[in-house]
C-alpha atoms as a PDB file:
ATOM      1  CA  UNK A   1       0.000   0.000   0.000  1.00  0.00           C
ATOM      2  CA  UNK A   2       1.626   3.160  -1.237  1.00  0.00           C
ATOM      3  CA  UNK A   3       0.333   6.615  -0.293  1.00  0.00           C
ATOM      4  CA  UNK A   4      -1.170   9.446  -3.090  1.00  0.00           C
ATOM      5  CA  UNK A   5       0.775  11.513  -4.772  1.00  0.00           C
ATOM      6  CA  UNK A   6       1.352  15.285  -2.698  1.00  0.00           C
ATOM      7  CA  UNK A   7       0.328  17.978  -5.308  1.00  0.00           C
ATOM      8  CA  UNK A   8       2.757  20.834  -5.725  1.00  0.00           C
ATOM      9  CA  UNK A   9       1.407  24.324  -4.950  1.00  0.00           C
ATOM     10  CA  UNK A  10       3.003  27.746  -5.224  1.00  0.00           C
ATOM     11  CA  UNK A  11       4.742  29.383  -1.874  1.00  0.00           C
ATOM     12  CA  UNK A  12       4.252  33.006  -1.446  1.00  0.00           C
ATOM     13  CA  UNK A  13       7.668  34.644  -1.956  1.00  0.00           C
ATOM     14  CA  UNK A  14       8.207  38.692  -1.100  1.00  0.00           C
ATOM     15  CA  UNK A  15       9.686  40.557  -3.821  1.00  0.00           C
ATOM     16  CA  UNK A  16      12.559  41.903  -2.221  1.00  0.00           C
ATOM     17  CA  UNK A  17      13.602  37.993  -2.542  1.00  0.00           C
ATOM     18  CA  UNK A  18      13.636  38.711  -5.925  1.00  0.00           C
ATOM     19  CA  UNK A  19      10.106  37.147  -6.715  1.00  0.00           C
ATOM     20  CA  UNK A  20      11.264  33.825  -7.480  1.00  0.00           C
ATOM     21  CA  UNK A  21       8.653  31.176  -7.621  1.00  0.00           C
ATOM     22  CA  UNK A  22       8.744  28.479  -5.143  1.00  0.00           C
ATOM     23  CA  UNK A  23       6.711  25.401  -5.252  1.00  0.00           C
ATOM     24  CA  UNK A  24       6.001  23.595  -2.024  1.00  0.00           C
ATOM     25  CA  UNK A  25       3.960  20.229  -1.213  1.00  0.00           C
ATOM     26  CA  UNK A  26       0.265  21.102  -0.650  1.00  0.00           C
ATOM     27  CA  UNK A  27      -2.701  19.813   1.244  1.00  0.00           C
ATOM     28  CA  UNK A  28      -4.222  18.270  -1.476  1.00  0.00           C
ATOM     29  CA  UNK A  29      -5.954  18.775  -4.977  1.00  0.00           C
ATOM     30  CA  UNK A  30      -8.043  20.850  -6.309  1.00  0.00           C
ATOM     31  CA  UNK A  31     -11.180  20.037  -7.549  1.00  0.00           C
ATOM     32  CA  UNK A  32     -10.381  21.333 -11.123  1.00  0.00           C
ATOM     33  CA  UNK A  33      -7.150  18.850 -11.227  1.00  0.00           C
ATOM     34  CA  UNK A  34      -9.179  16.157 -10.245  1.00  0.00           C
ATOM     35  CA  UNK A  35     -11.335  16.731 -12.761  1.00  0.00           C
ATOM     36  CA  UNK A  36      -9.312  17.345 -15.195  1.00  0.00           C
ATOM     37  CA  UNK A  37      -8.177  13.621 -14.380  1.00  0.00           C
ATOM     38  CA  UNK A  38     -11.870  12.286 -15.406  1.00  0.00           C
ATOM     39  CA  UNK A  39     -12.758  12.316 -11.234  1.00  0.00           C
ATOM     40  CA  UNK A  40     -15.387  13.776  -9.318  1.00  0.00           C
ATOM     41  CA  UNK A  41     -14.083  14.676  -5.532  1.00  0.00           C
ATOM     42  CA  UNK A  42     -16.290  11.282  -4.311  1.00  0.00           C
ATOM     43  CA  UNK A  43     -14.656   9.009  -5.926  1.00  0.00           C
ATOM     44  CA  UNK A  44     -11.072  10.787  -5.429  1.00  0.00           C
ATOM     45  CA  UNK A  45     -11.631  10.600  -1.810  1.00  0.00           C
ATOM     46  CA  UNK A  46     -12.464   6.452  -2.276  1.00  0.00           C
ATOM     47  CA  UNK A  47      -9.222   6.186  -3.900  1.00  0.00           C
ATOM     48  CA  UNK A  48      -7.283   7.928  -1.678  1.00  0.00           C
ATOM     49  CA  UNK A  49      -5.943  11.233  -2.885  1.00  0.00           C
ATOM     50  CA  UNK A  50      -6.135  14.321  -0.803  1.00  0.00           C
ATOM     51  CA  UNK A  51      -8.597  16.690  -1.912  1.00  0.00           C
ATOM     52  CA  UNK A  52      -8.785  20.551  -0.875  1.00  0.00           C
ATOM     53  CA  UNK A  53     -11.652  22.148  -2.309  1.00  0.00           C
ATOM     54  CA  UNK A  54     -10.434  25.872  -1.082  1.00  0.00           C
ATOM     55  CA  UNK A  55      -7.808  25.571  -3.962  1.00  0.00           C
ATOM     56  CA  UNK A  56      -8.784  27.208  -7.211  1.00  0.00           C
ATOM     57  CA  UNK A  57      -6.191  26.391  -9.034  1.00  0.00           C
ATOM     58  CA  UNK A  58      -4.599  24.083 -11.519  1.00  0.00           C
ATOM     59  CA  UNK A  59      -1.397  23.661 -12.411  1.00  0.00           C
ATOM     60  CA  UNK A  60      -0.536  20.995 -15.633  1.00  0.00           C
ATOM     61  CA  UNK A  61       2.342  19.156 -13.468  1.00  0.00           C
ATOM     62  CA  UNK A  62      -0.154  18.292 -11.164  1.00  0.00           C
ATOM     63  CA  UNK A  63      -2.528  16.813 -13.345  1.00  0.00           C
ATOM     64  CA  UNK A  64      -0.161  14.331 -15.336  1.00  0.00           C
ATOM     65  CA  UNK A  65       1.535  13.697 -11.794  1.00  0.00           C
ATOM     66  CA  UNK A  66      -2.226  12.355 -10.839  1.00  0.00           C
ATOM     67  CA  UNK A  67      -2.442  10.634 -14.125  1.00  0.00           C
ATOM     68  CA  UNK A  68       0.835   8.798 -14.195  1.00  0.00           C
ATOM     69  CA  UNK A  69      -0.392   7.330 -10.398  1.00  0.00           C
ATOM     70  CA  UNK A  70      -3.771   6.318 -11.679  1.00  0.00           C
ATOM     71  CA  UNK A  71      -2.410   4.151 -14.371  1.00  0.00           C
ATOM     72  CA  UNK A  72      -0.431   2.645 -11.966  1.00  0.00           C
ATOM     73  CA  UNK A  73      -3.068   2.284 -10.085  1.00  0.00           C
ATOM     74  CA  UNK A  74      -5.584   0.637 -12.616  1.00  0.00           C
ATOM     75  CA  UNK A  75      -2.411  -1.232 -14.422  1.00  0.00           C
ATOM     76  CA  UNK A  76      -1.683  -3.178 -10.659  1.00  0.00           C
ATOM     77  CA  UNK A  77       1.721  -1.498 -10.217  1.00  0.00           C
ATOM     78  CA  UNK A  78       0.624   0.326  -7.077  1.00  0.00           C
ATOM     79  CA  UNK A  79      -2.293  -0.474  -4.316  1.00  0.00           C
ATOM     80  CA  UNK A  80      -4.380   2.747  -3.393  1.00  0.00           C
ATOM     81  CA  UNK A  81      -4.199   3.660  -0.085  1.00  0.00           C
ATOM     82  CA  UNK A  82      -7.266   3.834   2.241  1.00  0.00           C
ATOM     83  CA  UNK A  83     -10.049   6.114   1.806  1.00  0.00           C
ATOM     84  CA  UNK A  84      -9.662   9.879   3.228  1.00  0.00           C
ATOM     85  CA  UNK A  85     -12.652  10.972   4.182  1.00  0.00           C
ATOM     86  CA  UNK A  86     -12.795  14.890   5.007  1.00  0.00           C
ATOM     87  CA  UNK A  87     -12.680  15.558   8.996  1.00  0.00           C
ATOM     88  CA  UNK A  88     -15.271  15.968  10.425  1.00  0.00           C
ATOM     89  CA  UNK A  89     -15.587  19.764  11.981  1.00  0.00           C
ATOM     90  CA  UNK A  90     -16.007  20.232  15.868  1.00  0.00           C
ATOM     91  CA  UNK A  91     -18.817  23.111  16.416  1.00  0.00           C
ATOM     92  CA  UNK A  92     -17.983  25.283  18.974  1.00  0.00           C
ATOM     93  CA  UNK A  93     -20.847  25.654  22.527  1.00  0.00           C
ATOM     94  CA  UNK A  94     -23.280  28.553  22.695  1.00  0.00           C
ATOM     95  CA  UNK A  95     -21.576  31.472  23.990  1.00  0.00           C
ATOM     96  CA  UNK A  96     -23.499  33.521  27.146  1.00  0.00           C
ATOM     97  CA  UNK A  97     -26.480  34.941  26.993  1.00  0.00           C
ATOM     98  CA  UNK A  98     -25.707  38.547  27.317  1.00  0.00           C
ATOM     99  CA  UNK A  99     -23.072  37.912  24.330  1.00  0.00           C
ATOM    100  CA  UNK A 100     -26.023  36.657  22.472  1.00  0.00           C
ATOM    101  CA  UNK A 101     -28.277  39.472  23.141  1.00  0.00           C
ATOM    102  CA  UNK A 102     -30.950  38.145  24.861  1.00  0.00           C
ATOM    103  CA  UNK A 103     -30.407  40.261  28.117  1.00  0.00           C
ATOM    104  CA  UNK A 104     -31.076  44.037  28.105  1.00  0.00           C
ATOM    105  CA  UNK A 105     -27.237  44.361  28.663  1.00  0.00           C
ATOM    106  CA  UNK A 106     -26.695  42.163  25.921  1.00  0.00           C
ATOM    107  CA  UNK A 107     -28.859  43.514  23.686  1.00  0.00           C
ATOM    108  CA  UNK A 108     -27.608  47.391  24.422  1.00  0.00           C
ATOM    109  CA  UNK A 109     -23.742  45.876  24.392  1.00  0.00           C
ATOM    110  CA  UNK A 110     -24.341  44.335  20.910  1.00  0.00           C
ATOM    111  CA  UNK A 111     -26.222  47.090  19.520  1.00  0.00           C
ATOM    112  CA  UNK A 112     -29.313  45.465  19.149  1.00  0.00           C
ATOM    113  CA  UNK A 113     -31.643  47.903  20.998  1.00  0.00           C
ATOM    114  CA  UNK A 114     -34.589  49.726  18.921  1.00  0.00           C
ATOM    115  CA  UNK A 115     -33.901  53.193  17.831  1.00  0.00           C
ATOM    116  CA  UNK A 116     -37.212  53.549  16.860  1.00  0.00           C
ATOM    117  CA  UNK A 117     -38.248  55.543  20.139  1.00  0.00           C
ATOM    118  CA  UNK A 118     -34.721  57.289  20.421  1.00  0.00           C
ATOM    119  CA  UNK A 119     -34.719  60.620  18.784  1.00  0.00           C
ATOM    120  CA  UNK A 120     -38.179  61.478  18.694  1.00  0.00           C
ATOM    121  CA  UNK A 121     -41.330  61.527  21.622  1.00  0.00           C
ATOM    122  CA  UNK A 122     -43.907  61.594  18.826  1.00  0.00           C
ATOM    123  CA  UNK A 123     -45.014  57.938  20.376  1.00  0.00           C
ATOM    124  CA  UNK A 124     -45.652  59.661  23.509  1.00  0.00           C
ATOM    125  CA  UNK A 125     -47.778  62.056  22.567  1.00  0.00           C
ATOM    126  CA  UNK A 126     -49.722  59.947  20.052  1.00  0.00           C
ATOM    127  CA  UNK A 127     -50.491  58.384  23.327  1.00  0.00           C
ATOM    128  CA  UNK A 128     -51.988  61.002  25.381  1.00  0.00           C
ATOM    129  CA  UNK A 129     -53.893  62.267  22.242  1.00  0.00           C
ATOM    130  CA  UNK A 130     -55.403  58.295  22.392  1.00  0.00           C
ATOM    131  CA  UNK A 131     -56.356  58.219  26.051  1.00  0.00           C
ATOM    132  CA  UNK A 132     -57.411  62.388  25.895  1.00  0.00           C
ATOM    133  CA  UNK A 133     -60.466  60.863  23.093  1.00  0.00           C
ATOM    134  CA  UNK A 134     -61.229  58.437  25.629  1.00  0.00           C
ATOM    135  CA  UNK A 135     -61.416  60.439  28.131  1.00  0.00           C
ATOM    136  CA  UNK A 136     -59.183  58.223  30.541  1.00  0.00           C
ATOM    137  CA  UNK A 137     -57.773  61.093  32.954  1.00  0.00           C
ATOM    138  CA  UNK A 138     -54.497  60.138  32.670  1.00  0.00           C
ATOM    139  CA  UNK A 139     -53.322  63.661  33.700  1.00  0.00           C
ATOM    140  CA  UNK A 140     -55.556  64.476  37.006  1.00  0.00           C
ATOM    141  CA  UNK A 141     -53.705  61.458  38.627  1.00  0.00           C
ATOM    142  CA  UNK A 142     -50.295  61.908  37.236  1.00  0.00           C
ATOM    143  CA  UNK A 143     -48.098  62.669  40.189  1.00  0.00           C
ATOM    144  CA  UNK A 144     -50.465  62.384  43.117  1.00  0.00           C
ATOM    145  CA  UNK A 145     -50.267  58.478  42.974  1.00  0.00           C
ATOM    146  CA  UNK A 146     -51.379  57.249  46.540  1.00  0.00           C
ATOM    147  CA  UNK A 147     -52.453  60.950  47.605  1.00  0.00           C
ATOM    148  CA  UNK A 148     -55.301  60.539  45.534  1.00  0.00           C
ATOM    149  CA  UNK A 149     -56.215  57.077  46.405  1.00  0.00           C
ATOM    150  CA  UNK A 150     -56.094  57.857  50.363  1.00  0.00           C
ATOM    151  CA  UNK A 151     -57.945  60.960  49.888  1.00  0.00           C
ATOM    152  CA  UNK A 152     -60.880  58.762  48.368  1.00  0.00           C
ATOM    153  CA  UNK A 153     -60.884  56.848  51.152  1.00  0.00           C
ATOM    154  CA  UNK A 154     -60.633  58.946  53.602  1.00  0.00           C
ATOM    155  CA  UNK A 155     -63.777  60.939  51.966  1.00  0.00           C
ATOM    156  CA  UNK A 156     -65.764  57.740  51.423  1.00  0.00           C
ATOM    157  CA  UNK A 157     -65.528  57.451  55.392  1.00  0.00           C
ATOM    158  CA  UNK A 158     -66.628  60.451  55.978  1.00  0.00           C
ATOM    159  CA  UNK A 159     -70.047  59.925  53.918  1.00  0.00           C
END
């Protein structure tokens, strides 16, 4: 059992190195060099060969490199290694509450909070101009509270 051919991928260099091109051993192939093979990414997997599907690129010696391993492969010369399967991804916990704005502190940490009754106290007074029309007195008690309340009592004693 022999392992899949590395593909060759292209370091970054800096230019004041003089912009040289250096090739380096990558993660795996792309998904246009595999298909360029005659492969879909399922079946490259079954056989073996690394895939990375964040590469978009192809480069030619990569393709005949794949090539000259599959006809070993299919001739007998060479036994595929065992299937690579991608990894599977760990998902991170649910972070705190506040964090996830479903506290008032969250929600006015995150930005979440309405600004629809920010700037402006037309809501307000849309209000009072409901409950003037239906005649609720919501004025004549404002501020008096309990004073009121005793004072009824106090009067219905007296009666």
């Amino acid at each position: 059992m022999t392992t899949a051919p590395k593909p060759l991928v292209k370091a970054p260099v800096r230019i004041t190195s003089g912009g040289l091109v250096r090739w380096k051993t990558g993660r795996g192939f792309s998904i246009a060099e595999i298909k360029a093979v005659g492969l879909n990414v399922e079946q490259a997997r079954l056989l073996g060969i690394p895939v990375d599907e964040r590469r978009d690129t192809s480069w030619p010696q990569n393709v005949e490199m794949l090539r000259k391993w599959l006809l070993d492969v299919l001739e007998g010369r060479i036994t595929p290694p065992e299937p690579s399967l991608p990894k599977a991804v760990r998902v991170k916990p649910k972070r705190g509450r506040a964090f996830r704005g479903l506290t008032a502190a969250g929600r006015k940490s995150r930005g979440l909070v309405s600004t629809k009754y920010k700037e402006t106290h037309n809501y307000k007074f849309k209000k009072k101009a409901k409950e003037r029309r239906l005649k609720k007195r919501h004025e004549a008690t404002k501020g008096l509270g309990n004073v009121l309340r005793i004072s009824r009592i106090i009067n219905a004693r007296k009666k």
